[in-house]
C-alpha atoms as a PDB file:
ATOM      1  CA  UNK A   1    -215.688 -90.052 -13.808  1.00  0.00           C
ATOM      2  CA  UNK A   2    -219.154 -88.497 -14.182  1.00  0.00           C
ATOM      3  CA  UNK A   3    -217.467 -85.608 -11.341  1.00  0.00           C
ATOM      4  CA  UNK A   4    -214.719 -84.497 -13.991  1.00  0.00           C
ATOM      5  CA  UNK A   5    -217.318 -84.751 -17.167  1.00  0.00           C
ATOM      6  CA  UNK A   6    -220.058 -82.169 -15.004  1.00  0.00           C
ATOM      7  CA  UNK A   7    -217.256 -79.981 -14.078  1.00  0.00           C
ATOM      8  CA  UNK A   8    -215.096 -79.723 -17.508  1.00  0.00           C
ATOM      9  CA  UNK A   9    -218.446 -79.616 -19.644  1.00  0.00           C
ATOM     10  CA  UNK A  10    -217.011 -83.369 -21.756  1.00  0.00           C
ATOM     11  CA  UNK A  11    -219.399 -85.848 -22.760  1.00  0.00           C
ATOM     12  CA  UNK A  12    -218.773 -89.958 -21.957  1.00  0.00           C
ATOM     13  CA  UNK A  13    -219.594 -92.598 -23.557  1.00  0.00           C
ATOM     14  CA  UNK A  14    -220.939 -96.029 -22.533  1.00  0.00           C
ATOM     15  CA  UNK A  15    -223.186 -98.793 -23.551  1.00  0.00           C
ATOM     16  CA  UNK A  16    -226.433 -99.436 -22.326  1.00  0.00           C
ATOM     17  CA  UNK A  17    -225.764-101.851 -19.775  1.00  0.00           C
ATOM     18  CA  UNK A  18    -223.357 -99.646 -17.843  1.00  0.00           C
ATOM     19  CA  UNK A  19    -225.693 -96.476 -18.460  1.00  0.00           C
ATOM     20  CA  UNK A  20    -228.442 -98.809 -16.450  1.00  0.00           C
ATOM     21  CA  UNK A  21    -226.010 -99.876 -13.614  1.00  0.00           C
ATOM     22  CA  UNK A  22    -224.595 -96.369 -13.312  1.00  0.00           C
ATOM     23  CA  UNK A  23    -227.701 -94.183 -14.491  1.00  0.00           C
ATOM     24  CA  UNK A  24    -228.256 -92.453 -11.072  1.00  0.00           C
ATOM     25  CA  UNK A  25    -224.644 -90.744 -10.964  1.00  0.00           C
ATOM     26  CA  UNK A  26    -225.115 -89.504 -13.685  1.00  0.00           C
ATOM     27  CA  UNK A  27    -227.036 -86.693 -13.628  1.00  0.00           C
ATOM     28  CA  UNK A  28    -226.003 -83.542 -15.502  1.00  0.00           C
ATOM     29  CA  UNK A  29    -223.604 -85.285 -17.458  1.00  0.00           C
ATOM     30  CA  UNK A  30    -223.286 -85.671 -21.759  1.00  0.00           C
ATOM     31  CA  UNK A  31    -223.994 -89.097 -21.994  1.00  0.00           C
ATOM     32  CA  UNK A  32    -223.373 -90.623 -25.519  1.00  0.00           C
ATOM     33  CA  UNK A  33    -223.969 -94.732 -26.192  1.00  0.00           C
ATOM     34  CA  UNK A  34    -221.886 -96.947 -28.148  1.00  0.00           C
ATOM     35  CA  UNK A  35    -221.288-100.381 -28.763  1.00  0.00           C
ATOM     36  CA  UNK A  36    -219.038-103.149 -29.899  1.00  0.00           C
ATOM     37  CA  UNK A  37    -217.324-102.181 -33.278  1.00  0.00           C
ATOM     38  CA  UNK A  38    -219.526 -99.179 -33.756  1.00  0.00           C
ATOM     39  CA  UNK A  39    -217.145 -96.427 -33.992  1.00  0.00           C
ATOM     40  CA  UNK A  40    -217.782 -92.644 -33.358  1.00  0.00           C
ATOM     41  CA  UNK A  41    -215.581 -89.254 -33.149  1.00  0.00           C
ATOM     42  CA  UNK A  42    -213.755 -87.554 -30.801  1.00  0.00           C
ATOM     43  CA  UNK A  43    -212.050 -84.404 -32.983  1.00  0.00           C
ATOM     44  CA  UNK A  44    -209.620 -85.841 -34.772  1.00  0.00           C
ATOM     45  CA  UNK A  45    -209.673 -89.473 -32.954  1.00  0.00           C
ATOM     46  CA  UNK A  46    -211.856 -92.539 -33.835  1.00  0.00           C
ATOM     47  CA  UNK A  47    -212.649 -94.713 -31.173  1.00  0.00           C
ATOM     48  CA  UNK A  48    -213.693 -98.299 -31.418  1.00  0.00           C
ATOM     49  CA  UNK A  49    -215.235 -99.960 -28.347  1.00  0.00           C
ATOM     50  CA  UNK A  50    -214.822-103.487 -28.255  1.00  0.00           C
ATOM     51  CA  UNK A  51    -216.746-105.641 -25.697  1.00  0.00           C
ATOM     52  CA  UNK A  52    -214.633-107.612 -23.154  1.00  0.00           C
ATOM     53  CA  UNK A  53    -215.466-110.532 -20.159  1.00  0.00           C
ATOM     54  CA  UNK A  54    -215.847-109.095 -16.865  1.00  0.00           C
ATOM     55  CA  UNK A  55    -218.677-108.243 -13.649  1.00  0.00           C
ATOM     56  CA  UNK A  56    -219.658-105.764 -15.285  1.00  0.00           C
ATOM     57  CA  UNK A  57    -223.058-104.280 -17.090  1.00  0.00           C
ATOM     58  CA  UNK A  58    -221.965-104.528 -20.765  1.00  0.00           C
ATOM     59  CA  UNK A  59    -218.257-103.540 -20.567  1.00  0.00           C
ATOM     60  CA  UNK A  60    -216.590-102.212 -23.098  1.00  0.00           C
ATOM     61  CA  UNK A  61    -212.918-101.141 -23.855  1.00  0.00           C
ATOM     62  CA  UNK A  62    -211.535 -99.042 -26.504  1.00  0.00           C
ATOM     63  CA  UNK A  63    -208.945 -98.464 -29.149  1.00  0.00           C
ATOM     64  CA  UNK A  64    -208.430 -94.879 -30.405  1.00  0.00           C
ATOM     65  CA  UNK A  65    -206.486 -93.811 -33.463  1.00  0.00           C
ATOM     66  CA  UNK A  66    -205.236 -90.541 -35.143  1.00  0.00           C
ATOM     67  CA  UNK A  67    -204.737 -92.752 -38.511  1.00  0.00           C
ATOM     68  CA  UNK A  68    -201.128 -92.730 -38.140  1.00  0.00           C
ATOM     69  CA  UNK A  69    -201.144 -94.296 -34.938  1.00  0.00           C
ATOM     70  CA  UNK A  70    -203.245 -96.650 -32.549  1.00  0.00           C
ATOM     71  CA  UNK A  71    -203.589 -96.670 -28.941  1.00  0.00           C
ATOM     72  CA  UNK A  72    -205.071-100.128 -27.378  1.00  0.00           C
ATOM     73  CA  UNK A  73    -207.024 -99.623 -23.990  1.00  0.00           C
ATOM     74  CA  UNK A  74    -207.297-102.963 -21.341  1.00  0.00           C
ATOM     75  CA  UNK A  75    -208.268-103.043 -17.805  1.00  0.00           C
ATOM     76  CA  UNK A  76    -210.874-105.100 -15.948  1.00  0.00           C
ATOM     77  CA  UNK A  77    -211.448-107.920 -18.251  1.00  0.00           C
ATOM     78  CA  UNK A  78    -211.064-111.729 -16.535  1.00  0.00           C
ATOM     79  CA  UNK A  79    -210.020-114.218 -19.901  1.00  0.00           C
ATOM     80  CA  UNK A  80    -208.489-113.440 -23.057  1.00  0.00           C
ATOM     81  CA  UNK A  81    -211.038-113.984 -26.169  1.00  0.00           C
ATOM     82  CA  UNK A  82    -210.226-114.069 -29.842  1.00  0.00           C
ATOM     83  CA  UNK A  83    -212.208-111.036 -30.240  1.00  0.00           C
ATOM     84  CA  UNK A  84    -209.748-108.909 -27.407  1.00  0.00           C
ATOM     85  CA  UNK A  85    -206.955-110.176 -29.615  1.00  0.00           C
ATOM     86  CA  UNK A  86    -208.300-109.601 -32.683  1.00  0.00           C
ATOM     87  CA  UNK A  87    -208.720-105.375 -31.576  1.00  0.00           C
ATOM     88  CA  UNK A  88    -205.683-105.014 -30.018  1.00  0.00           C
ATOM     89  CA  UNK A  89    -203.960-106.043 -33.395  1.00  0.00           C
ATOM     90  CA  UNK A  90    -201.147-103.729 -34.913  1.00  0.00           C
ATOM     91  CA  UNK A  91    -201.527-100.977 -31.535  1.00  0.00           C
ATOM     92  CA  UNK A  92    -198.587 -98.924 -31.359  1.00  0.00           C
ATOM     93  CA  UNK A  93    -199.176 -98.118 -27.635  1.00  0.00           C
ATOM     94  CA  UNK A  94    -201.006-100.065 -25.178  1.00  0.00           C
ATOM     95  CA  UNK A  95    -202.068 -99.400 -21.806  1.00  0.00           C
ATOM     96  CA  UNK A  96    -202.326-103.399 -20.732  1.00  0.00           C
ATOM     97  CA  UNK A  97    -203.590-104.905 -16.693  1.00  0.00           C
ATOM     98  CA  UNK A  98    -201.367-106.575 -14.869  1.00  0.00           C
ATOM     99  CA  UNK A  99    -203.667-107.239 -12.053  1.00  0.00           C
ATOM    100  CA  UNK A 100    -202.374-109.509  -9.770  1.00  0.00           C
ATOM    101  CA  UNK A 101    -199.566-112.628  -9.287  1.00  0.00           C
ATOM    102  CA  UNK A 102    -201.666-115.666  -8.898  1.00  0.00           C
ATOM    103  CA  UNK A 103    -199.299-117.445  -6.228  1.00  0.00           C
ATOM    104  CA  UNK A 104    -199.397-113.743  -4.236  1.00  0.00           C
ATOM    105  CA  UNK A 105    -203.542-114.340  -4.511  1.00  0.00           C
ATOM    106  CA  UNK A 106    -203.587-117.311  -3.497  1.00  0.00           C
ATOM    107  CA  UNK A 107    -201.816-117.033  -0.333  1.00  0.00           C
ATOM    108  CA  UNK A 108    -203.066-113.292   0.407  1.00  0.00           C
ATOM    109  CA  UNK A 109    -205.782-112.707   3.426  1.00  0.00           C
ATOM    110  CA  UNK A 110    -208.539-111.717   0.864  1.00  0.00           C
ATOM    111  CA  UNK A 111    -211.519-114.227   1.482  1.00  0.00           C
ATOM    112  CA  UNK A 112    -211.866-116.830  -0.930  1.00  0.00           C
ATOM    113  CA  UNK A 113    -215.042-115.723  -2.352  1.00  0.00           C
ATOM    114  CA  UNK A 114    -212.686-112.606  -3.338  1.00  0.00           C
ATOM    115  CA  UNK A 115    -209.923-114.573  -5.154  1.00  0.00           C
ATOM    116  CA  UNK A 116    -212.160-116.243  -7.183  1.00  0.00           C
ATOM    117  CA  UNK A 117    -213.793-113.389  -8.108  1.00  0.00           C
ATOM    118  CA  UNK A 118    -210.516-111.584  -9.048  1.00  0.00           C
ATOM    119  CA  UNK A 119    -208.917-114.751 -10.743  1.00  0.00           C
ATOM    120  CA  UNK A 120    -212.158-116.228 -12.412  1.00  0.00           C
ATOM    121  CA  UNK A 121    -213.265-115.734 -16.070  1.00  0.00           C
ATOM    122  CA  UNK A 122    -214.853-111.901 -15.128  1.00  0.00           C
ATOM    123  CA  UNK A 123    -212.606-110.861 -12.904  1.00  0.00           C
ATOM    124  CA  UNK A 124    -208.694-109.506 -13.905  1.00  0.00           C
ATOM    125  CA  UNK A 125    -206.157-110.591 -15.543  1.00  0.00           C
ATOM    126  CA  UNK A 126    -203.286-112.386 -13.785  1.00  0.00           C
ATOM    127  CA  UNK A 127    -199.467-111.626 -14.776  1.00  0.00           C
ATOM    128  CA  UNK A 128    -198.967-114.466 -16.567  1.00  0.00           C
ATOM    129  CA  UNK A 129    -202.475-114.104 -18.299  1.00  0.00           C
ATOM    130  CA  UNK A 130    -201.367-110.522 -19.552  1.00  0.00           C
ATOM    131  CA  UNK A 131    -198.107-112.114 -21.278  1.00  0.00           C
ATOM    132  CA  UNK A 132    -200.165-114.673 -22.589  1.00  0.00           C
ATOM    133  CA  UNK A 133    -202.345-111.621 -24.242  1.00  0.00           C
ATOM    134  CA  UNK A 134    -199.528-109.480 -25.111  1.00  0.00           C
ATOM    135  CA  UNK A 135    -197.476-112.630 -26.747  1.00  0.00           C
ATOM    136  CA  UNK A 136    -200.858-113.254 -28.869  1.00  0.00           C
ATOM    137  CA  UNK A 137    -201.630-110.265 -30.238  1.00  0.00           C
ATOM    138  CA  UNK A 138    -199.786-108.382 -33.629  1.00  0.00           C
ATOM    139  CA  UNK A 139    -196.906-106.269 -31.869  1.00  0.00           C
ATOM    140  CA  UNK A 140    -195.253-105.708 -35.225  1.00  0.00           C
ATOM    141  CA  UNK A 141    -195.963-101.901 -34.458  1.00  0.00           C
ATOM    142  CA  UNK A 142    -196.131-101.951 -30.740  1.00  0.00           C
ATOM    143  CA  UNK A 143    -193.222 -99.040 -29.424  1.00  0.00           C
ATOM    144  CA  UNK A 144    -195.119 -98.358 -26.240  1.00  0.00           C
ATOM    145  CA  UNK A 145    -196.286-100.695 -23.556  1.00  0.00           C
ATOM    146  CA  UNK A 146    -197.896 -99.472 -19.795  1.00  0.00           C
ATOM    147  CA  UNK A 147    -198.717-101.968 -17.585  1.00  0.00           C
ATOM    148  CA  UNK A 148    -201.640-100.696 -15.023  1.00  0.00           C
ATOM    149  CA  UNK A 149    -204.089-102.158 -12.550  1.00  0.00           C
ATOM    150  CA  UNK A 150    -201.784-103.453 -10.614  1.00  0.00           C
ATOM    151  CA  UNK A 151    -202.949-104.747  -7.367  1.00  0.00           C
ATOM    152  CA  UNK A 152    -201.374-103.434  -4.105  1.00  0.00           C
ATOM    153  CA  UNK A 153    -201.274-106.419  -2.242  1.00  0.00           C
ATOM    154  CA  UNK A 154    -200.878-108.799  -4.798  1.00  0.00           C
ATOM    155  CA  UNK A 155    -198.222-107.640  -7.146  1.00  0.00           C
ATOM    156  CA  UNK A 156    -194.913-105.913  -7.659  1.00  0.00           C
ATOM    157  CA  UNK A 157    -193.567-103.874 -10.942  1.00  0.00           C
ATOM    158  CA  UNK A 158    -190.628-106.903 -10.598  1.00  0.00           C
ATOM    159  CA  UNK A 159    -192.972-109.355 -11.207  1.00  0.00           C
ATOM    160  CA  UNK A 160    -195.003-107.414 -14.099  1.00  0.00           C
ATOM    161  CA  UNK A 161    -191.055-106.877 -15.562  1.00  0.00           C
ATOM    162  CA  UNK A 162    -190.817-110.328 -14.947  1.00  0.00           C
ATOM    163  CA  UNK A 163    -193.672-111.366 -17.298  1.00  0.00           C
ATOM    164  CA  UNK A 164    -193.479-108.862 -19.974  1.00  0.00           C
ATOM    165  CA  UNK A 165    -189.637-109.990 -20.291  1.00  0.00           C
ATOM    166  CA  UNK A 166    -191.080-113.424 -21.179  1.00  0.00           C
ATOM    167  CA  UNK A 167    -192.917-111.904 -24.212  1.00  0.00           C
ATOM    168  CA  UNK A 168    -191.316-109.125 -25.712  1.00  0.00           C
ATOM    169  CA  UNK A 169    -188.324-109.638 -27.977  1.00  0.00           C
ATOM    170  CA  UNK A 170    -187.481-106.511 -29.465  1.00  0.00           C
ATOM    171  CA  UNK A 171    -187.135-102.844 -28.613  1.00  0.00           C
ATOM    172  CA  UNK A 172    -190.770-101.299 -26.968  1.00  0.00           C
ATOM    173  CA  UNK A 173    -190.632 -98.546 -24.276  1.00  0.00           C
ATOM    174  CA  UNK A 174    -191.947-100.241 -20.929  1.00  0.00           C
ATOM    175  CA  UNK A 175    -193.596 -98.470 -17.885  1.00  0.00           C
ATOM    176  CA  UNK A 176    -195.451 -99.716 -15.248  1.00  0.00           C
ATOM    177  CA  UNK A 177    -198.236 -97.610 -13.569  1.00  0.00           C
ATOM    178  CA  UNK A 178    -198.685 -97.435  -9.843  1.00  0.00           C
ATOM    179  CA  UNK A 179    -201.819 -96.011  -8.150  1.00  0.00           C
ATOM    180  CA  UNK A 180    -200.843 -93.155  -6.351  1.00  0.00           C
ATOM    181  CA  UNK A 181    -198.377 -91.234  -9.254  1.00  0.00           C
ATOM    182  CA  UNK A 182    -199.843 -93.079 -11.978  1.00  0.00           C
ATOM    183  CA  UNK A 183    -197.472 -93.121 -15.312  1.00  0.00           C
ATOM    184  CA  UNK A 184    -195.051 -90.059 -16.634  1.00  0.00           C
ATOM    185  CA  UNK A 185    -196.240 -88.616 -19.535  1.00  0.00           C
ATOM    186  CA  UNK A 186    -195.470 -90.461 -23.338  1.00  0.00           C
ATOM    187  CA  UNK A 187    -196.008 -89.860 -26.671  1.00  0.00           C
ATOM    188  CA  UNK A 188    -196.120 -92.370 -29.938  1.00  0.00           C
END
């Protein structure tokens, strides 16, 4: 992150906590600090972080809007809260993890220590934890949905289908992101 920001010149911003943990990258870079609910500029875009559990130093997420539409922002966060619900409310596009399929976990050659990180409260959300999120939260606008974070050994798209069929009932335009390509381009 801090490599593209030097090179293209664009500020980042971050709380406190992660400026401490990641303070010695960072050199040469615009670094701006916000917090939970505060929100600040970017041109024509306001962005709201909100705060979210996970092994982290103070992590935050964000949800960016043009005041005609809302983009939600969710990776790396290990247990739904009111509070993640409560900002992802009324997004029109949302870029949700699907980290992992719990019965691919447990039986994978990761060392227990590892699973529990990745499946405890401050570690990633599960499959079937994602639906849970995504059946919570107000998708009366929701037209776009990606699905990221999805773990290599511990996951397939079919499964991540397989979940988000479970929760949404009505029309919304569903990709799933892979690590190499990413996602195809998509507009609101």
């Amino acid at each position: 992150m801090f490599r593209l920001a030097r090179r293209y010149r664009v500020p980042v911003w971050l709380s406190h906590g992660t400026w401490e943990a990641v303070q010695d990258d960072a050199s040469g870079v615009d670094v701006r600090f916000c917090r939970d609910a505060e929100t600040f500029s970017v041109g024509d875009l306001q962005i709201t972080p909100y705060t979210v559990p996970h092994d982290a130093r103070e992590p935050l997420q964000y949800v960016a809007t043009d005041g005609r539409s809302k983009l939600g922002v969710l990776t790396d966060i290990g247990r739904v809260t009111p509070h993640v619900i409560a900002s992802l409310a009324g997004c029109d596009a949302l870029l949700l993890e699907f980290n992992h399929d719990s019965d691919m976990l447990a039986k994978s050659a990761y060392p227990a220590s590892l699973k529990s990180r990745i499946a405890g409260p401050l570690g990633h959300l599960s499959n079937a934890h994602a639906a849970d999120l995504l059946d919570a939260i107000d998708k009366s606008r929701l037209k776009k949905l990606v699905a990221a974070h999805l773990s290599k050994k511990n996951n397939t798209p079919g499964l991540v289908s397989t979940a988000i069929d479970r929760v949404i009932r009505r029309e919304v335009e569903v990709q799933i992101a892979c690590q190499e390509q990413g996602f195809e381009w998509t507009t609101c």
